[in-house]
C-alpha atoms as a PDB file:
ATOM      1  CA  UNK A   1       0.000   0.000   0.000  1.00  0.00           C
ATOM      2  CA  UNK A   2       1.107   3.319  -0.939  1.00  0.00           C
ATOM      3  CA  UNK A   3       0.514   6.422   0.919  1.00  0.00           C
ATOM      4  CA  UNK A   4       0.193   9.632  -0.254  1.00  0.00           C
ATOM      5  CA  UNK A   5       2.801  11.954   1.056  1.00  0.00           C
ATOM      6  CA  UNK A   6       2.439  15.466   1.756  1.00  0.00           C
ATOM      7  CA  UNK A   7       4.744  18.026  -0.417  1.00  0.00           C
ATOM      8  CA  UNK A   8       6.133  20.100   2.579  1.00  0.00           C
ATOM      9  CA  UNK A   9       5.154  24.330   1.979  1.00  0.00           C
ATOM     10  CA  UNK A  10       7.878  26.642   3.044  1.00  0.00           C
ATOM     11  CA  UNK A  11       6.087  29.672   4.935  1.00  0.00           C
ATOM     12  CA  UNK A  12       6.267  33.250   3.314  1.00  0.00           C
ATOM     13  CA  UNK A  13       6.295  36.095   5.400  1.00  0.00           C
ATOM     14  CA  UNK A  14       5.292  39.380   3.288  1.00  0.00           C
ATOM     15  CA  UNK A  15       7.472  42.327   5.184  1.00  0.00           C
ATOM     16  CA  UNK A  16       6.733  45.115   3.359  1.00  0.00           C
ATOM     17  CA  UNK A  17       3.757  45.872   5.368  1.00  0.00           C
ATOM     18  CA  UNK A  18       6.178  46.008   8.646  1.00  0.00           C
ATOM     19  CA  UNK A  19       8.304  48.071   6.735  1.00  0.00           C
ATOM     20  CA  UNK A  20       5.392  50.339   5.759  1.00  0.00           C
ATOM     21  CA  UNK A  21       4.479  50.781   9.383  1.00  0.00           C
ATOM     22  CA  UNK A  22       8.289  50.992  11.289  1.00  0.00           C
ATOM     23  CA  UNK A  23       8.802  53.622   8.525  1.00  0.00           C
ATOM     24  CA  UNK A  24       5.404  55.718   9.335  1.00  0.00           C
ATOM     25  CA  UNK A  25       6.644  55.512  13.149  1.00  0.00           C
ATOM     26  CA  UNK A  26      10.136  56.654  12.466  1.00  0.00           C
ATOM     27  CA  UNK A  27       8.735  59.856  10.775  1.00  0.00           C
ATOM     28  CA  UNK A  28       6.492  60.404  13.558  1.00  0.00           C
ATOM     29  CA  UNK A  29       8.927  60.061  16.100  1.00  0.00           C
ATOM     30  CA  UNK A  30      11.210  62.946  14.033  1.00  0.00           C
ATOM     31  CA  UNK A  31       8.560  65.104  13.954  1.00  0.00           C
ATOM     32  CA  UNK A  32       7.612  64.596  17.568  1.00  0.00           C
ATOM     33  CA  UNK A  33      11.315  65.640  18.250  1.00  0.00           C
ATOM     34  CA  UNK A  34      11.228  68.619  16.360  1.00  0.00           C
ATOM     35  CA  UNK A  35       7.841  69.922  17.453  1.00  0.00           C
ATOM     36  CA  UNK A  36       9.239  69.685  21.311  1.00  0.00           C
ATOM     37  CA  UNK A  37      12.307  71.337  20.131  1.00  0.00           C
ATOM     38  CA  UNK A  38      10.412  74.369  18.360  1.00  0.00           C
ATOM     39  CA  UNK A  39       8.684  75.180  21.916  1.00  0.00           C
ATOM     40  CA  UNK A  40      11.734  75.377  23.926  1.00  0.00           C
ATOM     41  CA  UNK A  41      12.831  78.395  21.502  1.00  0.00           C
ATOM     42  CA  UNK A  42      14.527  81.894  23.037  1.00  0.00           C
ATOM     43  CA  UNK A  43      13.192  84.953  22.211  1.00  0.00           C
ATOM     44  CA  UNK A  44      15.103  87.926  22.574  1.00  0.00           C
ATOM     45  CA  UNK A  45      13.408  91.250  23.569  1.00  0.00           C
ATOM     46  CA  UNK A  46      14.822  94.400  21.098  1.00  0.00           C
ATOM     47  CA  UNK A  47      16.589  97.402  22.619  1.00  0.00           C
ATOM     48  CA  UNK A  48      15.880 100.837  21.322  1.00  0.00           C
ATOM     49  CA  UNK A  49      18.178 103.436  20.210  1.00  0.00           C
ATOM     50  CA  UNK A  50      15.000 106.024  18.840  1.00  0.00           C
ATOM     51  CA  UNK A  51      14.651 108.830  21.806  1.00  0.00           C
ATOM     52  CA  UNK A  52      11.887 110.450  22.564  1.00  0.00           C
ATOM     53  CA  UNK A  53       9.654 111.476  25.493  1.00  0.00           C
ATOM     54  CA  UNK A  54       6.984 110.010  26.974  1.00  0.00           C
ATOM     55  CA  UNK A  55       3.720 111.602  26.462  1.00  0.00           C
ATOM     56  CA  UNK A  56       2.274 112.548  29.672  1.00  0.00           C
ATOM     57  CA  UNK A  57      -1.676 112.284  28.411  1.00  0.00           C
ATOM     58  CA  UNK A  58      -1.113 109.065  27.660  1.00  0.00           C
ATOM     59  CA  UNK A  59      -2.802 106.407  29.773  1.00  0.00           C
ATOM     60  CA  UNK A  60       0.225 104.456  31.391  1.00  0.00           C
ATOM     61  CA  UNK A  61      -0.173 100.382  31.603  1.00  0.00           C
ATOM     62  CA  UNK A  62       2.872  98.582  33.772  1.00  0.00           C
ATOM     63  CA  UNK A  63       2.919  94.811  33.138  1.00  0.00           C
ATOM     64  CA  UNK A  64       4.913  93.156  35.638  1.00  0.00           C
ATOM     65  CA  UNK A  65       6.514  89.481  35.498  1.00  0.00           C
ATOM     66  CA  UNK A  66       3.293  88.437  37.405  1.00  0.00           C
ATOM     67  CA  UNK A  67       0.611  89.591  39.463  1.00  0.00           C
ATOM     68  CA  UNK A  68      -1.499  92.580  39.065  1.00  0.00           C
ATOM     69  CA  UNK A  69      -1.408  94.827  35.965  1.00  0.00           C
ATOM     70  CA  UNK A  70      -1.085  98.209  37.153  1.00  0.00           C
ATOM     71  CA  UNK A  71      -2.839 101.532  34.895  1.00  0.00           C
ATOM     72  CA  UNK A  72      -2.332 104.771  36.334  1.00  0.00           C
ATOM     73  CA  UNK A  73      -0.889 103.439  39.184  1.00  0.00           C
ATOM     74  CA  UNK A  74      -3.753 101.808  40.102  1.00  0.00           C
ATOM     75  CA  UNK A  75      -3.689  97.195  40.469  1.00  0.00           C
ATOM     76  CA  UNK A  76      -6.436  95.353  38.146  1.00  0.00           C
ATOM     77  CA  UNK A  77      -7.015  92.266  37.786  1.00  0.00           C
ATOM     78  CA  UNK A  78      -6.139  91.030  33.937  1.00  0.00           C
ATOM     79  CA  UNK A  79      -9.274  89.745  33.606  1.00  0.00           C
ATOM     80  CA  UNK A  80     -10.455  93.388  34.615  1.00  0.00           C
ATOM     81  CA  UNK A  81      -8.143  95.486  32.536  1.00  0.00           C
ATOM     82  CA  UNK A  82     -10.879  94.977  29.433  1.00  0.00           C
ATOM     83  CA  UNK A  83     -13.119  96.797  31.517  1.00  0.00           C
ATOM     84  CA  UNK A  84     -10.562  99.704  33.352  1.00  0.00           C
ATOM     85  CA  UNK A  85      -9.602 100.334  29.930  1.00  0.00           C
ATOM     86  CA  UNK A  86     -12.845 101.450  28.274  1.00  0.00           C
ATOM     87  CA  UNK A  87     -13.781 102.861  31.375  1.00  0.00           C
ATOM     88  CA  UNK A  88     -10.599 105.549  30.930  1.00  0.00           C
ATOM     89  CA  UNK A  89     -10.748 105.872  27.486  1.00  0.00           C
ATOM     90  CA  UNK A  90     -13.344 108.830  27.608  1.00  0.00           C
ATOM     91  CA  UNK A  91     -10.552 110.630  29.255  1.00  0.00           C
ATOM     92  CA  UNK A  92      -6.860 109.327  27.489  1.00  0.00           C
ATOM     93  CA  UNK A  93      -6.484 108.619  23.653  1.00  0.00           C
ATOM     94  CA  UNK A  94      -3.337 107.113  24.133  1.00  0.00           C
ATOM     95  CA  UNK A  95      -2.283 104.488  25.629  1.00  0.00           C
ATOM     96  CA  UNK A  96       1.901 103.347  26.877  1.00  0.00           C
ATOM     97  CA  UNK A  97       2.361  99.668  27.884  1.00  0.00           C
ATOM     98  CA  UNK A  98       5.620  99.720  29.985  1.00  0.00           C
ATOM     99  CA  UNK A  99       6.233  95.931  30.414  1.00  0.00           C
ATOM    100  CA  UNK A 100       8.893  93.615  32.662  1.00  0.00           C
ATOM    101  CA  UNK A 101      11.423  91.943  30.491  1.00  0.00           C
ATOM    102  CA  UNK A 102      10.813  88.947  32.118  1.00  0.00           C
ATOM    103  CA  UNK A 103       6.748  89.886  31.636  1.00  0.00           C
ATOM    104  CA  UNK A 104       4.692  87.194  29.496  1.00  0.00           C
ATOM    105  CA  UNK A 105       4.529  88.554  25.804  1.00  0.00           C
ATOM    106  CA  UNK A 106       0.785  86.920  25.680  1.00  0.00           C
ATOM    107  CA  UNK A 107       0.211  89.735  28.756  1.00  0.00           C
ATOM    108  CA  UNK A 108       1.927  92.466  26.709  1.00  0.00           C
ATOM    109  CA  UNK A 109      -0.403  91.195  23.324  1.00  0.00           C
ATOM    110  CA  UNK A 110      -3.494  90.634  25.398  1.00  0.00           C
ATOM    111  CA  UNK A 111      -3.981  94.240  26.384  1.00  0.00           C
ATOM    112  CA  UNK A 112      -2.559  95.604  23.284  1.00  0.00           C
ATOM    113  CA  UNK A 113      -5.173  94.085  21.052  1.00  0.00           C
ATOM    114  CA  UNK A 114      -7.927  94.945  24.089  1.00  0.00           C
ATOM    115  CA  UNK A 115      -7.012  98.862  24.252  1.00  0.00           C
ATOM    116  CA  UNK A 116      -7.287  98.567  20.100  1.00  0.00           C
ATOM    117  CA  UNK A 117     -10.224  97.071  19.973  1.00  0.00           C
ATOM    118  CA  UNK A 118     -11.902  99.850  22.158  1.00  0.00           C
ATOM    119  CA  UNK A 119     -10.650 102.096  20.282  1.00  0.00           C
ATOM    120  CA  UNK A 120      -7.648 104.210  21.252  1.00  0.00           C
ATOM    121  CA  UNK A 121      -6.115 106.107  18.619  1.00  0.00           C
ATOM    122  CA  UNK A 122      -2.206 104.833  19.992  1.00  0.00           C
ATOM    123  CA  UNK A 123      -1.219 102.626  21.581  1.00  0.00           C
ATOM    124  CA  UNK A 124       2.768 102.267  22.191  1.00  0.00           C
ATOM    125  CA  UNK A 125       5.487 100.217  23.996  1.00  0.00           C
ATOM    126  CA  UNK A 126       7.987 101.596  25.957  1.00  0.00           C
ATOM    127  CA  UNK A 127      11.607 100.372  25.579  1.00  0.00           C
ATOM    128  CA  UNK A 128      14.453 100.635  27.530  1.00  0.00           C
ATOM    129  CA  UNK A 129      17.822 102.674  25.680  1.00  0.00           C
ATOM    130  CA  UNK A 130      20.831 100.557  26.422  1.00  0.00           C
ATOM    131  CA  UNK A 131      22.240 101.796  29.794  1.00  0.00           C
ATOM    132  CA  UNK A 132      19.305 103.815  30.663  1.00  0.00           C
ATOM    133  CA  UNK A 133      15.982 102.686  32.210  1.00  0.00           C
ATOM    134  CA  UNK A 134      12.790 103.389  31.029  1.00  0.00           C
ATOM    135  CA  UNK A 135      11.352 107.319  32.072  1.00  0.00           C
END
């Protein structure tokens, strides 16, 4: 009696689909790497060399490192300065944001864009002139 013998199939493993996906993680993983790279950037606050003098009808607006923002001398509340400012623009029609060099630029661009959208005719940023401090 003769049996039938089986012919013996040597497996096939098809790798370009692993390839396919190592290579989609690699460029995920580079773009990961710069992405957390681009949010560590420096940015370096400009010096002046223009002179000139400080206008004194114009409303003033300290913005320290943190805390309080302080117009006219005077502490409010971020979320209040909105409100402080069109409250005082029937008397000033300019406004001078004197901000901390270690101050938040989102503080500095926060109240700019709030004192222009109630309508002050200019608003400005005072600088410091190298070796001098600001008036």
């Amino acid at each position: 009696m003769e049996f039938e013998t089986r012919q013996r199939v040597t497996p096939n493993i098809n790798l370009s689909a692993l390839i396919d996906v190592a290579f989609i993680l690699v460029i995920f993983i580079v773009l990961i790497a710069n992405f957390n790279r681009i949010g560590e950037l420096d940015v370096a606050l400009p010096e002046s060399d223009a002179e000139g003098e400080v206008d004194p009808k114009a409303l003033m607006i300290s913005i320290p490192t943190q805390g309080a923002v302080k117009i006219q001398d005077k502490l409010i509340p971020l979320e209040q300065v909105r409100t402080e400012l069109s409250r005082l623009q029937v008397r000033f029609d300019k406004v001078l944001i004197m901000a901390d060099q270690e101050a938040s630029v989102q503080r500095a661009v926060q109240i700019l864009s709030d004192a222009q959208a109630i309508g002050f005719k200019s608003v400005s940023i005072a600088t410091e002139n190298a070796g001098q401090a600001v008036p």
